[in-house]
PDB file of N, CA and C in Angstrom:
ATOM      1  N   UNK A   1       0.834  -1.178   0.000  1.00  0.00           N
ATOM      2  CA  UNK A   1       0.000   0.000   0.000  1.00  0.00           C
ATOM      3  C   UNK A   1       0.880   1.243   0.000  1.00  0.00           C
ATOM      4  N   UNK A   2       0.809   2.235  -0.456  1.00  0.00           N
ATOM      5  CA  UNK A   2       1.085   3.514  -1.021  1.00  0.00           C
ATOM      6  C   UNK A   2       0.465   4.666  -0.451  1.00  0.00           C
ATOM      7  N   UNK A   3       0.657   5.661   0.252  1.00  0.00           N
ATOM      8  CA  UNK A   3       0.119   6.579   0.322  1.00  0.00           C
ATOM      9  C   UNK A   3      -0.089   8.245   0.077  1.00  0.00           C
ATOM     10  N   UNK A   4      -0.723   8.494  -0.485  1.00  0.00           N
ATOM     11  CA  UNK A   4      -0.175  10.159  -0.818  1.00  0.00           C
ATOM     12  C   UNK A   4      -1.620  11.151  -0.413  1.00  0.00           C
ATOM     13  N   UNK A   5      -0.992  12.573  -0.889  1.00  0.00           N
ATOM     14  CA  UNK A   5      -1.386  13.961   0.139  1.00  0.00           C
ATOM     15  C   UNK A   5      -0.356  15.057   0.390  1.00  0.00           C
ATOM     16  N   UNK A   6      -1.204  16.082   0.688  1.00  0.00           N
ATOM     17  CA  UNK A   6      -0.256  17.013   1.015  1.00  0.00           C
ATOM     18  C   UNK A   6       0.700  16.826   1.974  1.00  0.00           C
ATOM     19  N   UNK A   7       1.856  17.367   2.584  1.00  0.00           N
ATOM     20  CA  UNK A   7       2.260  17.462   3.785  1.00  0.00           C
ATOM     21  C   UNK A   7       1.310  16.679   5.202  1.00  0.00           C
ATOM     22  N   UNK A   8       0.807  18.381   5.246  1.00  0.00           N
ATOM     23  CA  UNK A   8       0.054  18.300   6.516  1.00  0.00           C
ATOM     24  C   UNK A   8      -0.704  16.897   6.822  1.00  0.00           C
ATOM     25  N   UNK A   9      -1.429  16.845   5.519  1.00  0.00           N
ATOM     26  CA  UNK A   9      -2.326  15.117   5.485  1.00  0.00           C
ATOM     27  C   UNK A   9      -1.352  14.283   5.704  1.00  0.00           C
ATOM     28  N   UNK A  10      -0.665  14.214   5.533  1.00  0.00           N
ATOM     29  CA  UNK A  10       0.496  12.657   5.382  1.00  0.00           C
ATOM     30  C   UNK A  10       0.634  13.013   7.092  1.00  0.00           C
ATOM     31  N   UNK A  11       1.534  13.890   7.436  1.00  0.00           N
ATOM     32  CA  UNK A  11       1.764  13.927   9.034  1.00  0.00           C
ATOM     33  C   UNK A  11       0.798  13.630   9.784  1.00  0.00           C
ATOM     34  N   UNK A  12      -0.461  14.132   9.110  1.00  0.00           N
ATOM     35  CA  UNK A  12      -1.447  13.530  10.465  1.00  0.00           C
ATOM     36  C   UNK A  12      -2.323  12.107  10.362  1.00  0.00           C
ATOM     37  N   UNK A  13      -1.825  11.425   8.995  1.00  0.00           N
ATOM     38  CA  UNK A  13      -2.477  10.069   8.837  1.00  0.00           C
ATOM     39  C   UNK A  13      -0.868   9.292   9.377  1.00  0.00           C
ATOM     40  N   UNK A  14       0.125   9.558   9.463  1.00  0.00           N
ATOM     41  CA  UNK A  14       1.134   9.263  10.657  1.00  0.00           C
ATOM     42  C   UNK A  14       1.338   8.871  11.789  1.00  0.00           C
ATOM     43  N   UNK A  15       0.227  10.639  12.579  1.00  0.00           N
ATOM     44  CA  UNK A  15       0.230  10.393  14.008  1.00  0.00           C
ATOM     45  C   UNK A  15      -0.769   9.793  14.202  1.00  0.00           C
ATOM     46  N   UNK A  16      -2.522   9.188  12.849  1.00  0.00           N
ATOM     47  CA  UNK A  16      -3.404   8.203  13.601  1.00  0.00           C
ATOM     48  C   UNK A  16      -2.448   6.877  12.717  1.00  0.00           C
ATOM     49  N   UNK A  17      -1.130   6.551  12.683  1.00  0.00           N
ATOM     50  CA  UNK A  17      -0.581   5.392  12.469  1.00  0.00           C
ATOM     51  C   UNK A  17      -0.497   4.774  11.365  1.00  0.00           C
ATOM     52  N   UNK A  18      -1.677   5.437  10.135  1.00  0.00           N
ATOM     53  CA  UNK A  18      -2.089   4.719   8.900  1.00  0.00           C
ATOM     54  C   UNK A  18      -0.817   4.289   8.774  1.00  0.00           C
ATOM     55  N   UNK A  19      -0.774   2.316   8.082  1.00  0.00           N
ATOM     56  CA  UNK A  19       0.063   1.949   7.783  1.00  0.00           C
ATOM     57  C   UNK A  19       0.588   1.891   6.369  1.00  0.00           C
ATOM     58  N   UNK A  20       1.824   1.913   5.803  1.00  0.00           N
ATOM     59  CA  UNK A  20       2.340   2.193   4.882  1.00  0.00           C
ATOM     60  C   UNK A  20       3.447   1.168   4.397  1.00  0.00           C
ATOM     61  N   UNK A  21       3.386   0.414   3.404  1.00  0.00           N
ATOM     62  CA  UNK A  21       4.345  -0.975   2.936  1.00  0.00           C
ATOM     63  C   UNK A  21       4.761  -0.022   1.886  1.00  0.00           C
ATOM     64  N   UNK A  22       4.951   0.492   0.707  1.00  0.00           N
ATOM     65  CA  UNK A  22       5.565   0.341  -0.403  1.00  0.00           C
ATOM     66  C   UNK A  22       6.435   2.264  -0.363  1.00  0.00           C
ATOM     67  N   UNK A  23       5.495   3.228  -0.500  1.00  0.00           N
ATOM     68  CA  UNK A  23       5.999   4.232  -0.218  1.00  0.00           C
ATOM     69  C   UNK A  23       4.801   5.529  -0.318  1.00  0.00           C
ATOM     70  N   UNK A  24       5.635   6.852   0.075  1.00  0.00           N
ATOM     71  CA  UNK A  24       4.692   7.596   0.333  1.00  0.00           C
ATOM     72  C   UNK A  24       5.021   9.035  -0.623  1.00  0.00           C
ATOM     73  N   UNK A  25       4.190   9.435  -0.670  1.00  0.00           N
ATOM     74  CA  UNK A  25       3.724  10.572  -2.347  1.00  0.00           C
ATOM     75  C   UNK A  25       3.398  12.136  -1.372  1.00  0.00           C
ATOM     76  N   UNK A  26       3.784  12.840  -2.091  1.00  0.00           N
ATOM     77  CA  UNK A  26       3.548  13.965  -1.593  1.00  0.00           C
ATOM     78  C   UNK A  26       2.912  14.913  -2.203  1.00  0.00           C
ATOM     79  N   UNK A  27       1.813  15.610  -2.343  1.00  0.00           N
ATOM     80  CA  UNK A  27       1.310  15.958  -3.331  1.00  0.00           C
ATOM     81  C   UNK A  27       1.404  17.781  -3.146  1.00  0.00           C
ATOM     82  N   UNK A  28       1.929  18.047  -4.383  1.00  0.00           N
ATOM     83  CA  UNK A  28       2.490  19.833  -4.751  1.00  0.00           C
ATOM     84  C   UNK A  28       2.116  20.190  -5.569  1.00  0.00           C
ATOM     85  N   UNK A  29       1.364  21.554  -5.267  1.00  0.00           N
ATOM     86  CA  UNK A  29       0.999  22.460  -6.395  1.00  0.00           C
ATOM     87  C   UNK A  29       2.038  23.298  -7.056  1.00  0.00           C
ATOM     88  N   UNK A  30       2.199  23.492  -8.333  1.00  0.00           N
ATOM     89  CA  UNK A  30       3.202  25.288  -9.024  1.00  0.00           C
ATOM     90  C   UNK A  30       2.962  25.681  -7.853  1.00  0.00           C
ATOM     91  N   UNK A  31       4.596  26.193  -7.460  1.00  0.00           N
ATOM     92  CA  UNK A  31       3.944  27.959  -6.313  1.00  0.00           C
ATOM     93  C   UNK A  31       3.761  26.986  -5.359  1.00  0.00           C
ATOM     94  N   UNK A  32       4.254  25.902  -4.626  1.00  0.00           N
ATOM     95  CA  UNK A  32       4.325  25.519  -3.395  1.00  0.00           C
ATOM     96  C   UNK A  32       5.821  25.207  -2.830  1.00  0.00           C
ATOM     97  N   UNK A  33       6.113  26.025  -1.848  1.00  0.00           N
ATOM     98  CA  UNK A  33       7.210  25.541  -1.098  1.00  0.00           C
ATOM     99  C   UNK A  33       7.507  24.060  -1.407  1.00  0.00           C
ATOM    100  N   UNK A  34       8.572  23.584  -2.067  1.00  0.00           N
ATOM    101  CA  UNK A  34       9.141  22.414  -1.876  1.00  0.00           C
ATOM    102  C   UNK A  34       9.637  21.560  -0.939  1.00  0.00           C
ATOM    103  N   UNK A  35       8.982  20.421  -0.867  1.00  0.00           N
ATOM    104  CA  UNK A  35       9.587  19.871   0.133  1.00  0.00           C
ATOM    105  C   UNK A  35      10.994  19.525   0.578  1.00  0.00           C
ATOM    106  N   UNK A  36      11.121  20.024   1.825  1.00  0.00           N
ATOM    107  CA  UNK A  36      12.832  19.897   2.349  1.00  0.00           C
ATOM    108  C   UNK A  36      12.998  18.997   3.348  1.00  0.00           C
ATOM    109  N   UNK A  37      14.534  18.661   3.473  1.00  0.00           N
ATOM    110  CA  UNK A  37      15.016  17.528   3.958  1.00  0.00           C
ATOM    111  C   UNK A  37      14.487  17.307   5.254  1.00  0.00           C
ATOM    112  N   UNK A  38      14.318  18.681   6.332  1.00  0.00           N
ATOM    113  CA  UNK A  38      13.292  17.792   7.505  1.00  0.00           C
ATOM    114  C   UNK A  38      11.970  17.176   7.487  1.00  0.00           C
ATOM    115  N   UNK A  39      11.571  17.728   6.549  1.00  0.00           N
ATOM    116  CA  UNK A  39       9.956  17.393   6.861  1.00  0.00           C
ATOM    117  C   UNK A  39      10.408  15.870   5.570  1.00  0.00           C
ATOM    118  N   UNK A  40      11.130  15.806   4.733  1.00  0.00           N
ATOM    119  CA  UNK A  40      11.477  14.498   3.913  1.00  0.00           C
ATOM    120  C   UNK A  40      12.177  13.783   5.443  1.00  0.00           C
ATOM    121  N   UNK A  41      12.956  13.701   6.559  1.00  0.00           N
ATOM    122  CA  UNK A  41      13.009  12.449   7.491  1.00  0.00           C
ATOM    123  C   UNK A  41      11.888  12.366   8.551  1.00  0.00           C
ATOM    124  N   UNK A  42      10.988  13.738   8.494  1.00  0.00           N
ATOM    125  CA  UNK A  42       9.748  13.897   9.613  1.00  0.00           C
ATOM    126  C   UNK A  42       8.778  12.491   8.739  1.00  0.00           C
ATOM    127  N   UNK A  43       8.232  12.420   7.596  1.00  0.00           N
ATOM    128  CA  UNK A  43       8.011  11.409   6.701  1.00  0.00           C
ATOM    129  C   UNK A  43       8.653  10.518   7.141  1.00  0.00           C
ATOM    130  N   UNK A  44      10.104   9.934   6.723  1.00  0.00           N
ATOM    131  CA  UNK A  44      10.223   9.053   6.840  1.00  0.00           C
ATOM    132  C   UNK A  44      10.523   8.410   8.328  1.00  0.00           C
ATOM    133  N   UNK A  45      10.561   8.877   9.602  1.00  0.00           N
ATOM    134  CA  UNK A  45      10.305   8.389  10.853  1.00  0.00           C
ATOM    135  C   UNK A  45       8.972   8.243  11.472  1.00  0.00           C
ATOM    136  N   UNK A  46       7.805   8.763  10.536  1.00  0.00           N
ATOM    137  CA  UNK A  46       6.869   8.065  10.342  1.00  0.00           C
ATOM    138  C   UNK A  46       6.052   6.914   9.734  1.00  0.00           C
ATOM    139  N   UNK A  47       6.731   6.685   8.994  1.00  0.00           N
ATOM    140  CA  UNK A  47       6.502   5.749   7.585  1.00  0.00           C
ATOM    141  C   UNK A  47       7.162   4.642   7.488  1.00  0.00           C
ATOM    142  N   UNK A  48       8.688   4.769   7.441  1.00  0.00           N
ATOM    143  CA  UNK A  48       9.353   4.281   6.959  1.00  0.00           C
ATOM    144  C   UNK A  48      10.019   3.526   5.741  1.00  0.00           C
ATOM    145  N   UNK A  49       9.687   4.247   4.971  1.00  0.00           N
ATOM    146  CA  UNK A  49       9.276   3.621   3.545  1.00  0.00           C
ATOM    147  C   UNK A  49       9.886   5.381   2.230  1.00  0.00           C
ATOM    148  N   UNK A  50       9.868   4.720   1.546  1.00  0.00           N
ATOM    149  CA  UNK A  50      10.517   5.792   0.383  1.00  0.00           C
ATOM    150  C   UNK A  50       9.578   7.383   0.277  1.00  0.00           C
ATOM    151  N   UNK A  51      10.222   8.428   0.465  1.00  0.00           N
ATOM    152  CA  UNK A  51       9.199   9.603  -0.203  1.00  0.00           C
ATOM    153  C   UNK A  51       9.908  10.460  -1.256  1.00  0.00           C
ATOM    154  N   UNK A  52       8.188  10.285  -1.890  1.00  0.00           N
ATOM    155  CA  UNK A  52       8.677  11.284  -3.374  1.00  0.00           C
ATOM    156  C   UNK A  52       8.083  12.384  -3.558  1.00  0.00           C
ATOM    157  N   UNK A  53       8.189  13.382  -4.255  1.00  0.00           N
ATOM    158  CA  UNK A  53       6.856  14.818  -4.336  1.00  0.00           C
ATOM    159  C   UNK A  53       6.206  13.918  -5.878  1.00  0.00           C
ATOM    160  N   UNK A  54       5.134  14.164  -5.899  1.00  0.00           N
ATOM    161  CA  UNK A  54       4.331  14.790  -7.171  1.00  0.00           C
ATOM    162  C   UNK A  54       4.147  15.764  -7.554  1.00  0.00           C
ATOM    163  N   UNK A  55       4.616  16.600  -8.619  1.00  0.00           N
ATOM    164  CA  UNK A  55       3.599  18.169  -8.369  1.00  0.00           C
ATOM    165  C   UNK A  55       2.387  17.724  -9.450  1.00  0.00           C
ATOM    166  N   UNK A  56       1.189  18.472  -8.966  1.00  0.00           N
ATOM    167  CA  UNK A  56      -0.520  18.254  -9.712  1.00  0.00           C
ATOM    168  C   UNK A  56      -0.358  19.252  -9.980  1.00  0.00           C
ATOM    169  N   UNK A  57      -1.924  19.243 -10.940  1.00  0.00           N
ATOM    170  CA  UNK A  57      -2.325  20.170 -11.466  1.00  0.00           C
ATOM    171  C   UNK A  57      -3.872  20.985 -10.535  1.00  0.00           C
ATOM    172  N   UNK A  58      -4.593  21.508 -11.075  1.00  0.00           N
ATOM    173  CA  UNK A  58      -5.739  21.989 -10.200  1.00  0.00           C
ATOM    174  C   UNK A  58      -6.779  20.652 -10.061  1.00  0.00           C
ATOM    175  N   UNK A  59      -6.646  20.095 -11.265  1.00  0.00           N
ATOM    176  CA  UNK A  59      -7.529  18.941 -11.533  1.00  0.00           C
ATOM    177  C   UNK A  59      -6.712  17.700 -10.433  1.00  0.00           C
ATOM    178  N   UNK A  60      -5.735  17.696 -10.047  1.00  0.00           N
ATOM    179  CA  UNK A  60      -4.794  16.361  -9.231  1.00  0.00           C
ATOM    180  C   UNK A  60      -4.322  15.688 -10.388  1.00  0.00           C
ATOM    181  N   UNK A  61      -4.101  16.485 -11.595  1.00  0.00           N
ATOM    182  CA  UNK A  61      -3.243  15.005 -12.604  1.00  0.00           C
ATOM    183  C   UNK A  61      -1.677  15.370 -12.450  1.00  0.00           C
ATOM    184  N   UNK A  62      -0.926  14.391 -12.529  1.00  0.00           N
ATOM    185  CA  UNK A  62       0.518  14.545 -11.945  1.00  0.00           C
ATOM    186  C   UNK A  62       1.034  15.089 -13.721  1.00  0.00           C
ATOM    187  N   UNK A  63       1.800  16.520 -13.206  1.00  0.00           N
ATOM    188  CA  UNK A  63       2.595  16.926 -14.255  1.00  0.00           C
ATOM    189  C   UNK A  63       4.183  16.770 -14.089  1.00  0.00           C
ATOM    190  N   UNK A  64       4.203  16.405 -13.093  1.00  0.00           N
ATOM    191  CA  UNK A  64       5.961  16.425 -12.760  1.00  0.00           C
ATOM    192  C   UNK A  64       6.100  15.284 -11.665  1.00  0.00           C
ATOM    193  N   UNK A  65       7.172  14.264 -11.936  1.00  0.00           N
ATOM    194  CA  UNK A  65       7.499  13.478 -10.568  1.00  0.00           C
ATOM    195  C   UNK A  65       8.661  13.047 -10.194  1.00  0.00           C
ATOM    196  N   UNK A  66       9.274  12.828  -8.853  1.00  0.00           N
ATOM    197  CA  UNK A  66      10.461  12.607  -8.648  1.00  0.00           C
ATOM    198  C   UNK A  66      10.285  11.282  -8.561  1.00  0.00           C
ATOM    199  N   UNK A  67      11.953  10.665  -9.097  1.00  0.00           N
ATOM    200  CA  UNK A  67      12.153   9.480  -9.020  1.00  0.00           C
ATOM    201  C   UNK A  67      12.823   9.171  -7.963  1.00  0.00           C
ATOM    202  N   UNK A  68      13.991   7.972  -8.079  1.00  0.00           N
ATOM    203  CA  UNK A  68      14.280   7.143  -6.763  1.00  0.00           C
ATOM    204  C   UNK A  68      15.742   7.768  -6.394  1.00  0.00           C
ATOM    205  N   UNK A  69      16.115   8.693  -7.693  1.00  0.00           N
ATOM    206  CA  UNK A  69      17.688   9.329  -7.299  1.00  0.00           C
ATOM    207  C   UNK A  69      17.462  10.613  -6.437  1.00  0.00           C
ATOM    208  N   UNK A  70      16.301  11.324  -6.575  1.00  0.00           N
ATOM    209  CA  UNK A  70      15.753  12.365  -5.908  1.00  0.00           C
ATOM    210  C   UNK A  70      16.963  13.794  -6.209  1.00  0.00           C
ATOM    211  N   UNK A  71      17.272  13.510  -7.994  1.00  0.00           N
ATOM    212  CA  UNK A  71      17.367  14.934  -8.163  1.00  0.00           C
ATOM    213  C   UNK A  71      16.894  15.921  -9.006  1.00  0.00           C
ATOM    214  N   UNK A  72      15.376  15.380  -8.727  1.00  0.00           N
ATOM    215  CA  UNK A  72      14.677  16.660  -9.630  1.00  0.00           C
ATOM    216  C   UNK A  72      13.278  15.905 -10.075  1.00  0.00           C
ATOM    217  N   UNK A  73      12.369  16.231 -10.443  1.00  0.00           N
ATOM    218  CA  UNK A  73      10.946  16.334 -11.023  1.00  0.00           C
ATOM    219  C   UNK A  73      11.245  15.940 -12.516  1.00  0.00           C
ATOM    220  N   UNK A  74      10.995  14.623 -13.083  1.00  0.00           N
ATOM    221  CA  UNK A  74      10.660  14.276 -14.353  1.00  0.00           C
ATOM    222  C   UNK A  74       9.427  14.944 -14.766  1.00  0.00           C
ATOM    223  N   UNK A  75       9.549  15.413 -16.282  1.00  0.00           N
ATOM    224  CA  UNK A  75       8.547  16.008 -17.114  1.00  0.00           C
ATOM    225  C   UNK A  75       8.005  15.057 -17.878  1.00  0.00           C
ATOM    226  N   UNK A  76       6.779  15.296 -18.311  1.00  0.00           N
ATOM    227  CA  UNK A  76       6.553  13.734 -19.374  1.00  0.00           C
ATOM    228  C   UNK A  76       6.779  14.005 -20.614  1.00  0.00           C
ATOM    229  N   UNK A  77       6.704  13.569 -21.183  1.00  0.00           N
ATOM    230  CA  UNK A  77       7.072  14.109 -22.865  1.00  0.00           C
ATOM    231  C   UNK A  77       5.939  14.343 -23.474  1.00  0.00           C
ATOM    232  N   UNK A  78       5.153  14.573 -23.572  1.00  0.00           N
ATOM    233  CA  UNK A  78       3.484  15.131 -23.687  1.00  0.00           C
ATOM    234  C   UNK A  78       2.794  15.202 -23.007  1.00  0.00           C
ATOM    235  N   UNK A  79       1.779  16.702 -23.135  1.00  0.00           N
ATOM    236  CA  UNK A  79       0.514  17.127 -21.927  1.00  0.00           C
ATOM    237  C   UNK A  79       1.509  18.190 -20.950  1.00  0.00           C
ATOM    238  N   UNK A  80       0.770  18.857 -20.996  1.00  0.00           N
ATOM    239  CA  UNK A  80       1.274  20.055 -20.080  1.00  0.00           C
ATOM    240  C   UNK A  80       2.457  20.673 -20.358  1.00  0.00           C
ATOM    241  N   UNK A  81       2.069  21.188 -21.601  1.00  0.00           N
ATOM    242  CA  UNK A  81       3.560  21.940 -22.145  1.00  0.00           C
ATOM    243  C   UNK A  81       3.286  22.739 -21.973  1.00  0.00           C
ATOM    244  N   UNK A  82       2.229  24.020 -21.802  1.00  0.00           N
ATOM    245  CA  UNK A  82       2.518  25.430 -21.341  1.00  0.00           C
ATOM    246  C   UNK A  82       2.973  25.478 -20.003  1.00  0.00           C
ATOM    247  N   UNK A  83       2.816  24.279 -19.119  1.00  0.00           N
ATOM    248  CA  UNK A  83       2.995  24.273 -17.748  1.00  0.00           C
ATOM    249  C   UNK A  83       4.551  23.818 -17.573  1.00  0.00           C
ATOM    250  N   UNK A  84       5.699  23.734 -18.452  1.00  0.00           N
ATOM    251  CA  UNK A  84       6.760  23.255 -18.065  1.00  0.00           C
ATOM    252  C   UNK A  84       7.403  25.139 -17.951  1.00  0.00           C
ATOM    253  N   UNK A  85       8.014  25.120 -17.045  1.00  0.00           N
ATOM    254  CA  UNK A  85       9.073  26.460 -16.947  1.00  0.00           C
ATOM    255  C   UNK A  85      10.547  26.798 -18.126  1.00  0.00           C
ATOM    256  N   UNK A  86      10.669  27.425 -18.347  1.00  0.00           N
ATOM    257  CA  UNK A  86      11.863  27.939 -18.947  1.00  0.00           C
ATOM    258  C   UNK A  86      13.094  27.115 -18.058  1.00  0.00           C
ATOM    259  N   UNK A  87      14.067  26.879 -18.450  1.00  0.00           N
ATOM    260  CA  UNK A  87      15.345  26.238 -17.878  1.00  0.00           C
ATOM    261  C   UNK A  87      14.817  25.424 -17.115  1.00  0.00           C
ATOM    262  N   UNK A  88      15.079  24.421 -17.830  1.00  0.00           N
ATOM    263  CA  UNK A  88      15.000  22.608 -17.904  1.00  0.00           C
ATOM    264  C   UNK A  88      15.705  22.046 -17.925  1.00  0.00           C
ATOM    265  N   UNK A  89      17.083  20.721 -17.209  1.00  0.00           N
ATOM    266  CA  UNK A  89      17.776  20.015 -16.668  1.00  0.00           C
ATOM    267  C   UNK A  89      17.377  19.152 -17.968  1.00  0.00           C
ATOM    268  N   UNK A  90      18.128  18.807 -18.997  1.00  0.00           N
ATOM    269  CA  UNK A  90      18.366  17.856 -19.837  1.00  0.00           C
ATOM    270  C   UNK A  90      19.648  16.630 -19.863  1.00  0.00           C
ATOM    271  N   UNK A  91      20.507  16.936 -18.552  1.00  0.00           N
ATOM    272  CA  UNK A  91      21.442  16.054 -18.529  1.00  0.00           C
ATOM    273  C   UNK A  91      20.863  14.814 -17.938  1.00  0.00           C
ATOM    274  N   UNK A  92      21.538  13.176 -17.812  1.00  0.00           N
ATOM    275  CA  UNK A  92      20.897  12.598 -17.912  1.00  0.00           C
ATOM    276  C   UNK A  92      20.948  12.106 -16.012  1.00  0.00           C
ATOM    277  N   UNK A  93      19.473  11.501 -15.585  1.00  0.00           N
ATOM    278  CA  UNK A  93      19.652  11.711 -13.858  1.00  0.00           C
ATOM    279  C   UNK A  93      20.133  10.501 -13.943  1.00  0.00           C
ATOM    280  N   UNK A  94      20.522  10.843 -12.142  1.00  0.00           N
ATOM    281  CA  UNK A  94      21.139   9.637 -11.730  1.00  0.00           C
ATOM    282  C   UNK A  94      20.126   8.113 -11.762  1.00  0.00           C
ATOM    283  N   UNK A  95      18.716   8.420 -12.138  1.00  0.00           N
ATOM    284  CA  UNK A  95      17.848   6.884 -12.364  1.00  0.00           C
ATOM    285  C   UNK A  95      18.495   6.047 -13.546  1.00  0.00           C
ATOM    286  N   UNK A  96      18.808   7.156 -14.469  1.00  0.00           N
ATOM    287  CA  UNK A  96      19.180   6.655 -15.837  1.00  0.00           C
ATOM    288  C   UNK A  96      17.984   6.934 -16.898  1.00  0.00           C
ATOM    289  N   UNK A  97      16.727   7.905 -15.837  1.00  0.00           N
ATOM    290  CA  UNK A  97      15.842   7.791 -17.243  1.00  0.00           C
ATOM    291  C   UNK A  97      16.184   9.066 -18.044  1.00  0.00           C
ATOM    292  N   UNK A  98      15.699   9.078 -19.305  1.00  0.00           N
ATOM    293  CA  UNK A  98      16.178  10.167 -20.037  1.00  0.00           C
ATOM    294  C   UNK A  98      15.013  11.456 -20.211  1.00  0.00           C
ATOM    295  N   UNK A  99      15.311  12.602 -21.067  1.00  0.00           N
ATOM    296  CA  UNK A  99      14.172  13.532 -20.854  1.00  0.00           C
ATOM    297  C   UNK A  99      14.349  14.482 -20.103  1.00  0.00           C
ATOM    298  N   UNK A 100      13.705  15.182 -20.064  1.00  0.00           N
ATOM    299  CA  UNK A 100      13.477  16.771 -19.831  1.00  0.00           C
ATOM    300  C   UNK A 100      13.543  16.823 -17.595  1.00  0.00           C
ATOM    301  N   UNK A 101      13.548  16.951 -17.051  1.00  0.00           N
ATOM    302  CA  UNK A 101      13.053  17.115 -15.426  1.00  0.00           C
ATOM    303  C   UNK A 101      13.561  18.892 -14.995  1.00  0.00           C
ATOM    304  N   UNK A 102      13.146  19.057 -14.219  1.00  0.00           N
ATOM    305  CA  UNK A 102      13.391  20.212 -13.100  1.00  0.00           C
ATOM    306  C   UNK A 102      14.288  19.597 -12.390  1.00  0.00           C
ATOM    307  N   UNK A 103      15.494  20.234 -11.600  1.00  0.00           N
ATOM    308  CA  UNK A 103      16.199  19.994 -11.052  1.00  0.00           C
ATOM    309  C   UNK A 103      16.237  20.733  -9.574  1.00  0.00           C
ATOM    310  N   UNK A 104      16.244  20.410  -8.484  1.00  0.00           N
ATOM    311  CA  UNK A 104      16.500  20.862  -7.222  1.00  0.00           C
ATOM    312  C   UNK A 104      17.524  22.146  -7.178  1.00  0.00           C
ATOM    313  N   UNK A 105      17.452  23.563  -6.963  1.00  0.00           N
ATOM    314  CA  UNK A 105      18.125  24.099  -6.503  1.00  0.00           C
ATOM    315  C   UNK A 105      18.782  24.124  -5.640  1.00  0.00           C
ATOM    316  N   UNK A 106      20.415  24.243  -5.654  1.00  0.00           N
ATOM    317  CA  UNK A 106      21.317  23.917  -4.139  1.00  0.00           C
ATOM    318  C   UNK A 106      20.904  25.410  -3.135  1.00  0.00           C
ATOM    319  N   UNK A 107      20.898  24.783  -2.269  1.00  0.00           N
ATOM    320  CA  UNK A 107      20.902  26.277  -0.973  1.00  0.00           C
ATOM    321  C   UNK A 107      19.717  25.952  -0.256  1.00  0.00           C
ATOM    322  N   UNK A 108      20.241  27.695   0.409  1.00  0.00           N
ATOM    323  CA  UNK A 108      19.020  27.664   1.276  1.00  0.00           C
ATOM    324  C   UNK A 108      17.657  27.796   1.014  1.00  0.00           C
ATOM    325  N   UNK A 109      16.999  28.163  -0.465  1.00  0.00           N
ATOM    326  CA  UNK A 109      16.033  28.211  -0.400  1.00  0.00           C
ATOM    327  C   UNK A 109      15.495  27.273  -1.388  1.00  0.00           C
ATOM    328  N   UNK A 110      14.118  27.306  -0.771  1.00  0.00           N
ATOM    329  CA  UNK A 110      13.311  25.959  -1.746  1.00  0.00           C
ATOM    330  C   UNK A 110      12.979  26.562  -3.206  1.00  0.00           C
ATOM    331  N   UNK A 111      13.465  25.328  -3.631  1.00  0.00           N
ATOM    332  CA  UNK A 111      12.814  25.663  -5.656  1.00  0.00           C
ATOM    333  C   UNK A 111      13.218  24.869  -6.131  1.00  0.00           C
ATOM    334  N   UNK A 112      14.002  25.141  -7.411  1.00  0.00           N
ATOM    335  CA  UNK A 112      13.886  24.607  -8.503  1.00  0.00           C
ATOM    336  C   UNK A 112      15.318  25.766  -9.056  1.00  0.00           C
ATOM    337  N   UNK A 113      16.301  25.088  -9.614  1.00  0.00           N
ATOM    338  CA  UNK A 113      17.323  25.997 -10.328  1.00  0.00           C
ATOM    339  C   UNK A 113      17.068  25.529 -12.146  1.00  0.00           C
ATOM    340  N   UNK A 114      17.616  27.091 -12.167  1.00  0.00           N
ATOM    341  CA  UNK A 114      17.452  26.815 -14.013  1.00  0.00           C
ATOM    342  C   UNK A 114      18.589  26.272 -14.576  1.00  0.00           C
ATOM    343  N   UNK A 115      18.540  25.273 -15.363  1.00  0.00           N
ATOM    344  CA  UNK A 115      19.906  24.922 -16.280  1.00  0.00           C
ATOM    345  C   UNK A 115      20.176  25.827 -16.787  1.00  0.00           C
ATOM    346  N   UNK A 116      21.736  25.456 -17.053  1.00  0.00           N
ATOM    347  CA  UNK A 116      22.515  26.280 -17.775  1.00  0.00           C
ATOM    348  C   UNK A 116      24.087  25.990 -17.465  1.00  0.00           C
TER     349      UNK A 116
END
């Protein structure tokens, strides 16, 4: 079983224990603080099990997702092309899959850095 939600939802289906076997999803809108490394081990000392972001759309369809190397948001290769940003990470990630993703900005603040 799998579970996903915002933040806040995931922490508090945590503290009533919901159990979790395979891994847990995080669900992000454009324009939401990214999730950072405490609240990614606050997750996983609840869980115990893998976490990834999704970012959705207004509708909840996933336009962007992180994989298992966790450096950056895969794009799909069709659907939601006005919704991809300018400076796009085309080198290839550490999963090995190929294609377009967003890449994690280094530092202190949450985002997304532009290639280049």
């Amino acid at each position: 079983m799998a579970l996903s939600g915002t933040f806040s939802q995931l922490t508090q289906a945590g503290l009533r224990r919901v159990s979790v076997r395979r891994a847990v999803f995080v669900l992000q809108r454009e324009g939401d603080v990214l999730l950072n490394e405490a609240q990614r081990e606050q997750l996983w000392q609840l869980f115990h099990v893998p976490v990834y972001v999704l970012l959705v759309d207004s509708t909840e369809k996933v336009w962007a997702y992180e994989c298992e190397a966790h450096q950056g948001l895969h794009l799909p290769q069709a659907g939601h092309a006005g919704k991809i940003p300018a400076g796009i990470e085309t080198s290839p990630c550490g999963c090995g899959r190929a294609g377009p993703r967003l890449r994690y900005r280094q530092g202190a603040q949450p985002g997304f850095a532009k290639a280049g």
